[in-house]
C-alpha atoms as a PDB file:
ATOM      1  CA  UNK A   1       4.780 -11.494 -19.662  1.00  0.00           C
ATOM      2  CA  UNK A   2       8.425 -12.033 -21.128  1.00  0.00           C
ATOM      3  CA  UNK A   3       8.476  -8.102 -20.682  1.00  0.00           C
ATOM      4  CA  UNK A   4       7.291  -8.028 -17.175  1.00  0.00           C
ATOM      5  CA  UNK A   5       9.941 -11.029 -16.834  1.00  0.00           C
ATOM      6  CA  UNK A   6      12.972  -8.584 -18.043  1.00  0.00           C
ATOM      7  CA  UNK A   7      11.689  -5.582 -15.640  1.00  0.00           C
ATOM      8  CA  UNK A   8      12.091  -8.181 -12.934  1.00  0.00           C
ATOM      9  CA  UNK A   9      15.025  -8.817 -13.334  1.00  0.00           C
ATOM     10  CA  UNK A  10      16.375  -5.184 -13.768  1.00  0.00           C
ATOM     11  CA  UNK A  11      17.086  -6.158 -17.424  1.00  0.00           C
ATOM     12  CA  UNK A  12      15.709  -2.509 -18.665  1.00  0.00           C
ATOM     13  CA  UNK A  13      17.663  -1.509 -21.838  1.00  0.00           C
ATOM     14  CA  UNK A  14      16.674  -5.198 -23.171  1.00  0.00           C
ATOM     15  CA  UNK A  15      12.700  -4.842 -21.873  1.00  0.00           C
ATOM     16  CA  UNK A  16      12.631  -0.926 -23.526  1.00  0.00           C
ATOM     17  CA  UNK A  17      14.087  -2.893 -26.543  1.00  0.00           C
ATOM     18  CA  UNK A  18      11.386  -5.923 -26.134  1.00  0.00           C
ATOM     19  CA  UNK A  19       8.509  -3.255 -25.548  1.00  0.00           C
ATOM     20  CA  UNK A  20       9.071  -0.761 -28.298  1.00  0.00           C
ATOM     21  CA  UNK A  21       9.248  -3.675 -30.808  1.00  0.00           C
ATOM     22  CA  UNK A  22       6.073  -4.801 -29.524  1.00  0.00           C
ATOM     23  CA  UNK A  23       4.380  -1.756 -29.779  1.00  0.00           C
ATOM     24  CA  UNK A  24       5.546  -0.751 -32.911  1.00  0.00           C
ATOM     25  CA  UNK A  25       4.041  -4.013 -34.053  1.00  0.00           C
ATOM     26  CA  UNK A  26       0.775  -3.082 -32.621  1.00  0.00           C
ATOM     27  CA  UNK A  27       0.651   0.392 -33.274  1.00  0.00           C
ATOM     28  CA  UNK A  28      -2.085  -0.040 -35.984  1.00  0.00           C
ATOM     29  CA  UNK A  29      -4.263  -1.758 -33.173  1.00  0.00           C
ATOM     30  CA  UNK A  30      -6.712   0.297 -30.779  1.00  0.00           C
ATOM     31  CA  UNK A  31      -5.172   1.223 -27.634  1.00  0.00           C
ATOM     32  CA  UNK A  32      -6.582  -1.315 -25.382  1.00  0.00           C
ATOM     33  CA  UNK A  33      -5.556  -2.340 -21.484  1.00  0.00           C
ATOM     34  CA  UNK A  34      -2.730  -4.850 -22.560  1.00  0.00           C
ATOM     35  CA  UNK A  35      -1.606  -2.783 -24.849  1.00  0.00           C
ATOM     36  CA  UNK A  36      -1.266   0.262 -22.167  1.00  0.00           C
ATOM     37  CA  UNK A  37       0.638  -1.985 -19.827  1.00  0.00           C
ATOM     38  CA  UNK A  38       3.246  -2.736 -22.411  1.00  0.00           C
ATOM     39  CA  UNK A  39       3.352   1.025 -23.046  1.00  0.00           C
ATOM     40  CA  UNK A  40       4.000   1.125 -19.152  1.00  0.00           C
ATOM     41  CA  UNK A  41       6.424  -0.929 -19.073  1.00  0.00           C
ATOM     42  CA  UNK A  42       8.087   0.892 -22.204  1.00  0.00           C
ATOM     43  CA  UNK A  43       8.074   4.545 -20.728  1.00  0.00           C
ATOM     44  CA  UNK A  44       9.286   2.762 -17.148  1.00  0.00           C
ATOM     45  CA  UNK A  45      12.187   1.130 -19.054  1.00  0.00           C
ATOM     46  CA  UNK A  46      12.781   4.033 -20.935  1.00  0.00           C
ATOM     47  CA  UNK A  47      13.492   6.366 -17.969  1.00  0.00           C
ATOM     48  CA  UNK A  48      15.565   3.834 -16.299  1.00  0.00           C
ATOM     49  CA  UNK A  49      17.956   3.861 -19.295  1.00  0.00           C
ATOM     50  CA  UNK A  50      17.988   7.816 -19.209  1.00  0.00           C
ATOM     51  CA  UNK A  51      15.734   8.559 -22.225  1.00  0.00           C
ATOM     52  CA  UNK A  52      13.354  10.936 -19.578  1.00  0.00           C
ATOM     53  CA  UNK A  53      12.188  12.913 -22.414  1.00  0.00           C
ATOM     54  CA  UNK A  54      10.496   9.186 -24.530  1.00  0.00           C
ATOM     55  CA  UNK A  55       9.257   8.547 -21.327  1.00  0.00           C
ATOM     56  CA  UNK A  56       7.233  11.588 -20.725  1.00  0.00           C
ATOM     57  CA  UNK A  57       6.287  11.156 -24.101  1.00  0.00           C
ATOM     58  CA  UNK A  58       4.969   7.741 -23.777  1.00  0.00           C
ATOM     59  CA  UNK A  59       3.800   8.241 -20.202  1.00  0.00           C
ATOM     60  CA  UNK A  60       1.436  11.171 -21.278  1.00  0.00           C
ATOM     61  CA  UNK A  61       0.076   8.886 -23.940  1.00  0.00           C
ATOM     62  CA  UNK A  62      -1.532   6.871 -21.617  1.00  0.00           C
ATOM     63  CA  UNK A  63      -3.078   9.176 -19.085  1.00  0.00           C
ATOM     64  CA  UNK A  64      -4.167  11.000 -22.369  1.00  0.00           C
ATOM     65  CA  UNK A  65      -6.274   7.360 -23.592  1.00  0.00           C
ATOM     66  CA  UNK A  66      -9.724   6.368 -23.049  1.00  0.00           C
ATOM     67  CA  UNK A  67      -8.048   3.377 -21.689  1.00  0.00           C
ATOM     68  CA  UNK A  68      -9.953   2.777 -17.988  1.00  0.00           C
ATOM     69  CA  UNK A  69      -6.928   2.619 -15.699  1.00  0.00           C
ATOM     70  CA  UNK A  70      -7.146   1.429 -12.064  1.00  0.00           C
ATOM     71  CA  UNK A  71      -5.934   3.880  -9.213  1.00  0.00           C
ATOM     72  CA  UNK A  72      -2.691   1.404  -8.661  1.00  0.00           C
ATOM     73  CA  UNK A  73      -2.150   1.529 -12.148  1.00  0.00           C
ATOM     74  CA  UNK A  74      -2.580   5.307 -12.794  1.00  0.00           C
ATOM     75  CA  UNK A  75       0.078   5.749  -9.468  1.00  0.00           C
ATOM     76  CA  UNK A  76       2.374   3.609 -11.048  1.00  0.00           C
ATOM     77  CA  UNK A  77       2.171   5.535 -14.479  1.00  0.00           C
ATOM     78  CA  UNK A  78       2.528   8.947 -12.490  1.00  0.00           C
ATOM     79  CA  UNK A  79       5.133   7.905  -9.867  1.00  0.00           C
ATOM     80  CA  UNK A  80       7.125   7.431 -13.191  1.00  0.00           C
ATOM     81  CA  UNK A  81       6.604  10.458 -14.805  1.00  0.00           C
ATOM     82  CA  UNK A  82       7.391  12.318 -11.779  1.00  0.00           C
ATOM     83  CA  UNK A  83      10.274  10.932 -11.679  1.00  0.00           C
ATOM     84  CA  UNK A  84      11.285  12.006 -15.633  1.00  0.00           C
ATOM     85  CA  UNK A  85      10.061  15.461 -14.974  1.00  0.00           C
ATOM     86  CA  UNK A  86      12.107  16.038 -12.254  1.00  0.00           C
ATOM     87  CA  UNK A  87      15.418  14.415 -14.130  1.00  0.00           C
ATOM     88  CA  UNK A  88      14.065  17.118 -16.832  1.00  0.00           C
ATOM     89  CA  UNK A  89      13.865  20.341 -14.808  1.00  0.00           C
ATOM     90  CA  UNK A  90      10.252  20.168 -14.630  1.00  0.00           C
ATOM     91  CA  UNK A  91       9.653  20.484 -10.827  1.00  0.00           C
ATOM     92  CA  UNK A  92       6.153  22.350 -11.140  1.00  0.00           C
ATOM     93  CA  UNK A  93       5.172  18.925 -13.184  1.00  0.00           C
ATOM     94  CA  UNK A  94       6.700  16.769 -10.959  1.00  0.00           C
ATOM     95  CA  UNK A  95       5.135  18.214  -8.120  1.00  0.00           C
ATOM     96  CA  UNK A  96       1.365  18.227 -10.190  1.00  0.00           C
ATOM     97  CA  UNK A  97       2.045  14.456 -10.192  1.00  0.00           C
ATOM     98  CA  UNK A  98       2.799  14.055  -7.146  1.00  0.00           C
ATOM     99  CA  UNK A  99      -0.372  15.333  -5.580  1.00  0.00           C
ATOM    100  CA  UNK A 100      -2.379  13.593  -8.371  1.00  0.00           C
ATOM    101  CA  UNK A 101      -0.116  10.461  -6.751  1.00  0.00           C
ATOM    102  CA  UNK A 102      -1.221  11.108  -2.892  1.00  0.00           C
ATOM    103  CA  UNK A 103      -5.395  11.463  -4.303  1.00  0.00           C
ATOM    104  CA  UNK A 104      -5.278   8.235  -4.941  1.00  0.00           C
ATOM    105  CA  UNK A 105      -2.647   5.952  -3.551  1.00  0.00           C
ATOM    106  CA  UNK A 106      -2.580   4.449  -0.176  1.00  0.00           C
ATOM    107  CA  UNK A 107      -0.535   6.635   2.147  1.00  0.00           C
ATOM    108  CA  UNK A 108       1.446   3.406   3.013  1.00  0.00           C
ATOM    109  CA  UNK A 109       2.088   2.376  -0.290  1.00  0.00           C
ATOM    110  CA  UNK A 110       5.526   2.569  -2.306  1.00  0.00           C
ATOM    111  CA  UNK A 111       4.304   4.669  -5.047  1.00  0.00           C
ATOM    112  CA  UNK A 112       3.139   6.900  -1.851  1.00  0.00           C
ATOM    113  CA  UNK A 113       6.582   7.255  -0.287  1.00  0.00           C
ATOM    114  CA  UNK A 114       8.194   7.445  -3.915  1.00  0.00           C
ATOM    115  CA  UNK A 115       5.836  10.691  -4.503  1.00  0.00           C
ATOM    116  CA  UNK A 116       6.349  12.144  -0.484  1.00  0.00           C
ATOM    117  CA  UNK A 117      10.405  11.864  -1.584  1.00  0.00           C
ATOM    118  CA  UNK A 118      10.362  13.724  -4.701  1.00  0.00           C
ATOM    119  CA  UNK A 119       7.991  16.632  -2.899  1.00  0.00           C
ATOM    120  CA  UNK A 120      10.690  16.875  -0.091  1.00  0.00           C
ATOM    121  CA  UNK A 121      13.546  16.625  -2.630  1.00  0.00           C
ATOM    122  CA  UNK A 122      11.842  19.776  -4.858  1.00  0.00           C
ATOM    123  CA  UNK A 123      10.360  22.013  -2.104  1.00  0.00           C
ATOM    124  CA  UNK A 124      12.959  21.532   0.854  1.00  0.00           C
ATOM    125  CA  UNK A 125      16.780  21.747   1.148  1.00  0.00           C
ATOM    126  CA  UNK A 126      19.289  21.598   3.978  1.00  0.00           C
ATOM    127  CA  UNK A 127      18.789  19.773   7.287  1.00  0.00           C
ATOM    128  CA  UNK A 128      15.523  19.756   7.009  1.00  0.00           C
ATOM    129  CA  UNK A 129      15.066  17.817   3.674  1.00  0.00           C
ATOM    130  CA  UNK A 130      17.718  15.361   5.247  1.00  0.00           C
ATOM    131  CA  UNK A 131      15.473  14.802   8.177  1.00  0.00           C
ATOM    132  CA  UNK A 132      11.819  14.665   5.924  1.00  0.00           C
ATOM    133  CA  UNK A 133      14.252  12.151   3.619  1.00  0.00           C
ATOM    134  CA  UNK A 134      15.447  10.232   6.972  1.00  0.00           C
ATOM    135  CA  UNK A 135      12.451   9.939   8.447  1.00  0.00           C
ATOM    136  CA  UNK A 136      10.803   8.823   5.253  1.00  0.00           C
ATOM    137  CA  UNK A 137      13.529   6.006   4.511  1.00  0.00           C
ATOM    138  CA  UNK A 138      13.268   4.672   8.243  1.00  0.00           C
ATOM    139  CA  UNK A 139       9.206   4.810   7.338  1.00  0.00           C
ATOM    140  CA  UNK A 140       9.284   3.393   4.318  1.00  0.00           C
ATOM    141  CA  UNK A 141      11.808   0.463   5.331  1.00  0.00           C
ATOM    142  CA  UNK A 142       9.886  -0.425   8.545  1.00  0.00           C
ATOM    143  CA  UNK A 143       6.559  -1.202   6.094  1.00  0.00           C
ATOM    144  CA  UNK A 144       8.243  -2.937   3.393  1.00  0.00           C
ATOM    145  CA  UNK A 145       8.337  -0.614   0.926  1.00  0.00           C
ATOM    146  CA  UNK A 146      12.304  -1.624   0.177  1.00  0.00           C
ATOM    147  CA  UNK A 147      12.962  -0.034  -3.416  1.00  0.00           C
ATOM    148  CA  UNK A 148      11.221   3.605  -2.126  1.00  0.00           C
ATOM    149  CA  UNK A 149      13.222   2.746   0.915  1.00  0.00           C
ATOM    150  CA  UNK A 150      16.647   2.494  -1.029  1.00  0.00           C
ATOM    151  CA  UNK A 151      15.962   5.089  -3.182  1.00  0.00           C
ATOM    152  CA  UNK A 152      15.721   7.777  -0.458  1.00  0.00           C
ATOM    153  CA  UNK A 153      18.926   6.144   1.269  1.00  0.00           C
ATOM    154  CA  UNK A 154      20.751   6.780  -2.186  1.00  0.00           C
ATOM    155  CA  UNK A 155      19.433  10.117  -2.119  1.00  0.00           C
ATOM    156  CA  UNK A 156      20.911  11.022   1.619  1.00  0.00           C
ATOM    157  CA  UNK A 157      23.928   9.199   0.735  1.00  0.00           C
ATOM    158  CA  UNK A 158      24.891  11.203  -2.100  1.00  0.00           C
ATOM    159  CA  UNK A 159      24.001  14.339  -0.354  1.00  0.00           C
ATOM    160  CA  UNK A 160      26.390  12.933   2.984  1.00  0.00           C
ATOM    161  CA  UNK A 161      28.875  15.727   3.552  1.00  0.00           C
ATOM    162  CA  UNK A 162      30.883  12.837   6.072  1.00  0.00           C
ATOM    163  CA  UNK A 163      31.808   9.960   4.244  1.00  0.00           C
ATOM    164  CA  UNK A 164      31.337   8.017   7.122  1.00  0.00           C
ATOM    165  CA  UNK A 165      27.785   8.480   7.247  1.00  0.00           C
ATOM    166  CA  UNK A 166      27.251   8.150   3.557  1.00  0.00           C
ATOM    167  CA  UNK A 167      28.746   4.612   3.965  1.00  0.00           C
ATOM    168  CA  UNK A 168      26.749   4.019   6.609  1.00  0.00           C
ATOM    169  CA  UNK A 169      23.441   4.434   4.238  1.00  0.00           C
ATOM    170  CA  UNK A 170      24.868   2.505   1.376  1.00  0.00           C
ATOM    171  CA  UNK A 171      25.776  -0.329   3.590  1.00  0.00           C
ATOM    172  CA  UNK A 172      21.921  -1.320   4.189  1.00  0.00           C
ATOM    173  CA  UNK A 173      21.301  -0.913   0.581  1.00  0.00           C
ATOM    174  CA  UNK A 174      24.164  -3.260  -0.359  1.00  0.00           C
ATOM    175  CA  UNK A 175      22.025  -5.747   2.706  1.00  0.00           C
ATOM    176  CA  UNK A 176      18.806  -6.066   1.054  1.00  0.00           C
ATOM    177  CA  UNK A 177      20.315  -8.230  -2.035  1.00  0.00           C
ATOM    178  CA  UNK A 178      17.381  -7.931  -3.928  1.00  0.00           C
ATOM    179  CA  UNK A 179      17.219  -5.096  -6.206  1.00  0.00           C
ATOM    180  CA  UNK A 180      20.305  -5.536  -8.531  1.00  0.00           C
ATOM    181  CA  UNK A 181      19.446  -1.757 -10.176  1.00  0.00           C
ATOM    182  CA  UNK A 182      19.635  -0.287  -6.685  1.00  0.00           C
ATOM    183  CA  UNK A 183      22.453  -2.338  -5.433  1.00  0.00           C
ATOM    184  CA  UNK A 184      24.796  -1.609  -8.904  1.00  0.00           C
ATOM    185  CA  UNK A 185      24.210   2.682  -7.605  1.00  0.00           C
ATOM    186  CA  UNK A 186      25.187   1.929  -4.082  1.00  0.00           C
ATOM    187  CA  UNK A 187      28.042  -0.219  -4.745  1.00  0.00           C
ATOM    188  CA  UNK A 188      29.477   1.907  -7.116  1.00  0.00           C
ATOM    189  CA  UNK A 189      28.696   5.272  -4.542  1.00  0.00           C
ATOM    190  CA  UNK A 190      30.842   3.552  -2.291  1.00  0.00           C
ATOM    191  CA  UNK A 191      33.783   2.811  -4.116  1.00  0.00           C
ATOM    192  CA  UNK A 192      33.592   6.436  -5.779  1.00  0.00           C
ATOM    193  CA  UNK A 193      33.339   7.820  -2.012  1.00  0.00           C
ATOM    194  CA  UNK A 194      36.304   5.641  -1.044  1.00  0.00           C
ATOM    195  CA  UNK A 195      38.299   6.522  -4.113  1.00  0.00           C
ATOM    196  CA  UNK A 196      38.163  10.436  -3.403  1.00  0.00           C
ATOM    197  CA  UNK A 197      39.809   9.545   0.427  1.00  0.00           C
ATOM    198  CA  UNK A 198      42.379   6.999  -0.639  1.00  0.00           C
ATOM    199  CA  UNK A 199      40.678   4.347   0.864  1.00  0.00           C
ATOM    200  CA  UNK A 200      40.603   1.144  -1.740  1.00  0.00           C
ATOM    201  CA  UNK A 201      41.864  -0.886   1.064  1.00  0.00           C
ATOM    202  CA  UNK A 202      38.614  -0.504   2.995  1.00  0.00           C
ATOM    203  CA  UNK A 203      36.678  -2.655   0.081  1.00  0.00           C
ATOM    204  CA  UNK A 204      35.999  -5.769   1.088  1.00  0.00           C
ATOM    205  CA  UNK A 205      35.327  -9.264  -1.032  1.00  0.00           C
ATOM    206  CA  UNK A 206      32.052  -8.733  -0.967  1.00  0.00           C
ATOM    207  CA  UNK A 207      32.214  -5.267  -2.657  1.00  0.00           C
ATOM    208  CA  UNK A 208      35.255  -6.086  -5.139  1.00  0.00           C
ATOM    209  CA  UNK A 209      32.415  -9.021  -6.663  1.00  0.00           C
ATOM    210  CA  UNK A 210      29.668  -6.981  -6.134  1.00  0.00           C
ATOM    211  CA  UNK A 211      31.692  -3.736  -7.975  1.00  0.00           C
ATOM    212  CA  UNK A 212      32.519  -6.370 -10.925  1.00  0.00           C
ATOM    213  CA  UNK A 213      29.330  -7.465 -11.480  1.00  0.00           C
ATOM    214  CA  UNK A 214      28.104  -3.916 -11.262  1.00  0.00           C
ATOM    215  CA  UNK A 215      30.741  -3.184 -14.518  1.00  0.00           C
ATOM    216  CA  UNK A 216      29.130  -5.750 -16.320  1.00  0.00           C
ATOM    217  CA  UNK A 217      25.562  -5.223 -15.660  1.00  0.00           C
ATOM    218  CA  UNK A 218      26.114  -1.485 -16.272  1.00  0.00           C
ATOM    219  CA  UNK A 219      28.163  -2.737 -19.555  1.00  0.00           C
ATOM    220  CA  UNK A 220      25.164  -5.268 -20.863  1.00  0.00           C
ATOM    221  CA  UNK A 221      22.623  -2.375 -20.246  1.00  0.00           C
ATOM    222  CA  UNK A 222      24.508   0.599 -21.022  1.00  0.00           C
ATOM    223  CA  UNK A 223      23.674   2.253 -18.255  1.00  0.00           C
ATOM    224  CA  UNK A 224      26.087   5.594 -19.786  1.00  0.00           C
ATOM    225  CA  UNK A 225      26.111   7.389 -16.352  1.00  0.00           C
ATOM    226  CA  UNK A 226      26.596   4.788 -14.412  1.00  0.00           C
ATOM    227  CA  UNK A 227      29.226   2.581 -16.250  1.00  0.00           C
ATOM    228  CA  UNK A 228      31.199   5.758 -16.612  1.00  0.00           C
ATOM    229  CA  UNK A 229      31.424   5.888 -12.948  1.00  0.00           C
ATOM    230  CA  UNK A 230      31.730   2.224 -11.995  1.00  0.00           C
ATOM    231  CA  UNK A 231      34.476   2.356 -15.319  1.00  0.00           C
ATOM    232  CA  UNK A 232      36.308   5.217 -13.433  1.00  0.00           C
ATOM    233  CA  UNK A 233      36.500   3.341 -10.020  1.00  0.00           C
ATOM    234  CA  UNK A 234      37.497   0.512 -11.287  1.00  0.00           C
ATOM    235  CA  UNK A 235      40.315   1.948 -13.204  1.00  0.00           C
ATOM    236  CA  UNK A 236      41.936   3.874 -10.183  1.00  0.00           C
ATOM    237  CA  UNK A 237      41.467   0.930  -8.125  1.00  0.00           C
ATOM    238  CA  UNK A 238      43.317  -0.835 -10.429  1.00  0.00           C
ATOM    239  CA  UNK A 239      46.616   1.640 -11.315  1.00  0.00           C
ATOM    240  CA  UNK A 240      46.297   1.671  -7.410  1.00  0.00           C
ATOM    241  CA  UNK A 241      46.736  -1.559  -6.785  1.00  0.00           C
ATOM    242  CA  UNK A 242      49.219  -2.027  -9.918  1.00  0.00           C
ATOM    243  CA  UNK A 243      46.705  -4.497 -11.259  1.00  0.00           C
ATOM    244  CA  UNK A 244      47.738  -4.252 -14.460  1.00  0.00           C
ATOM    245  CA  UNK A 245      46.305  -7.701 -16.152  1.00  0.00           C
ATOM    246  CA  UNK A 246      42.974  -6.761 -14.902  1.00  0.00           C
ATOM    247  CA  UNK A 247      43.355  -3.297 -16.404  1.00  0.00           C
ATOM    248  CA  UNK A 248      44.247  -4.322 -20.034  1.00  0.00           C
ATOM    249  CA  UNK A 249      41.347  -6.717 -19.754  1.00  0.00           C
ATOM    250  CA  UNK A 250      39.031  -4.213 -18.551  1.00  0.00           C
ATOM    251  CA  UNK A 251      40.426  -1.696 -21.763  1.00  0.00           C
ATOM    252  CA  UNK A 252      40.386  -4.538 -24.012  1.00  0.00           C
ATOM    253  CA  UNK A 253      36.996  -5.995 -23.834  1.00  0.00           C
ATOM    254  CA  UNK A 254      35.124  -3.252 -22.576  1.00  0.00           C
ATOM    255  CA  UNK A 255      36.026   0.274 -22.005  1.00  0.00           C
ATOM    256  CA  UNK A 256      37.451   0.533 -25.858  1.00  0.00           C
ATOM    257  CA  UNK A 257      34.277  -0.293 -27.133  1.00  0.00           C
ATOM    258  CA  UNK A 258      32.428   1.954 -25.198  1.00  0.00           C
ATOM    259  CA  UNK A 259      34.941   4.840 -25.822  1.00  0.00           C
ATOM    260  CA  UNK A 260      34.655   4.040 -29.997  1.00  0.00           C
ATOM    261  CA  UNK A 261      30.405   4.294 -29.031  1.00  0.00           C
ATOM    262  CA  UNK A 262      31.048   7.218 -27.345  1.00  0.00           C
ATOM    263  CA  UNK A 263      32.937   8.907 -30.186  1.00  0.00           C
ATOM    264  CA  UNK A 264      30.593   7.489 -32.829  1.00  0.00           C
ATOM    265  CA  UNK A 265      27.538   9.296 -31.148  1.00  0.00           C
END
């Protein structure tokens, strides 16, 4: 439960550091269904942090148990597997999981349109994955499904050749103020789109707050990919706007430290 808790709210490097304790407390013990929902939760958190390859590891664990998994359950597992092989360069495994994914998930489901967006994304290019991926977002967000729904619109905003159009997408993922994950990529999208056209001045309060609390979320989870970014941003938005008070603070307390962790590894 206090791992489910941390997942909820987006806290993943501290829930794949919460989970892997537990587990390696409990490795001794049979594999039983609690303890296969922790290692769910560890593989998910592990992918969100970037370790793909622990993930698979972990994920094909528990497909590999005697465990007696539910159909939701199994979809969930799968959905993120697929989702590590394709970060990996395994497409053919990807796609196995995603038709293992549509056998038995509802078609309306999120784990549904999660699988339907990684099939387009590997087998289609060009307009016509930007129209399977719009089509699927506008689907997906009309039934609910708002995280598959944002994580297609990230997906045709990053592949936007006009930047007004990409900012178009990001601005309804930026709307839904729920997930925090989701919201931290299309905040810092947009100020990395508006960046590359000289545009800073087009930010408004909303997104300066939103972009700093992006920096530290990104910080406290070392999210590398990300922070990088969102650390990049904020630094030309700040020799921009000859904000230099906020730029020694931003050194000082956190982009040293991350540089010195950087070197160290």
């Amino acid at each position: 439960a206090y791992c489910a808790k941390l997942i909820g709210d987006h806290r993943y490097r501290d829930a794949a550091i919460a989970t892997g304790a537990i587990i390696e407390l409990l490795k001794s013990q049979p594999m039983d269904s609690e303890f296969v929902e922790l290692a769910e939760q560890h593989g998910h958190c592990l992918r969100m942090v970037g370790e793909n390859p622990q993930a698979i590891n972990v994920l094909e664990q528990i497909l590999d148990s005697e465990v007696k998994l539910t159909d939701e359950f199994r979809a969930d597992v799968l959905v993120n597997l697929a989702m590590a092989y394709q970060r990996t360069n395994r497409d053919s495994d990807a796609l196995d999981a995603v038709k293992k994914i549509d056998e038995i998930s509802h078609p309306e489901s999120s784990n549904a349109f999660q699988a339907k967006g990684i099939y387009a994304e590997i087998t289609m290019a060009g307009a016509s994955l930007k129209s399977r991926l719009r089509e699927l977002e506008l689907e997906a967000r009309n039934k609910g499904r708002r995280v598959a729904a944002d994580n297609i619109a990230l997906k045709l905003a990053q592949d936007a050749e006009d930047p007004e159009e990409a900012l178009s997408i990001l601005e309804k993922v930026l709307q839904t103020n729920g997930d925090t994950y989701n919201r931290t990529r299309a905040i810092i999208e947009k100020a990395a789109i508006l960046s590359r056209h000289f545009r800073f001045s087009d930010l408004h309060p909303r997104d300066y707050r939103i972009l700093s609390e992006a920096y530290s979320y990104c910080y406290a989870q070392r999210f590398g990919t990300l922070l990088d970014r969102c650390h990049r941003v904020l630094w030309a938005m700040c020799v921009r706007e000859k904000m230099g008070i906020v730029l020694l603070r931003l050194f000082r307390f956190s982009s040293f430290i991350w540089t010195v962790e950087h070197a160290c590894e």
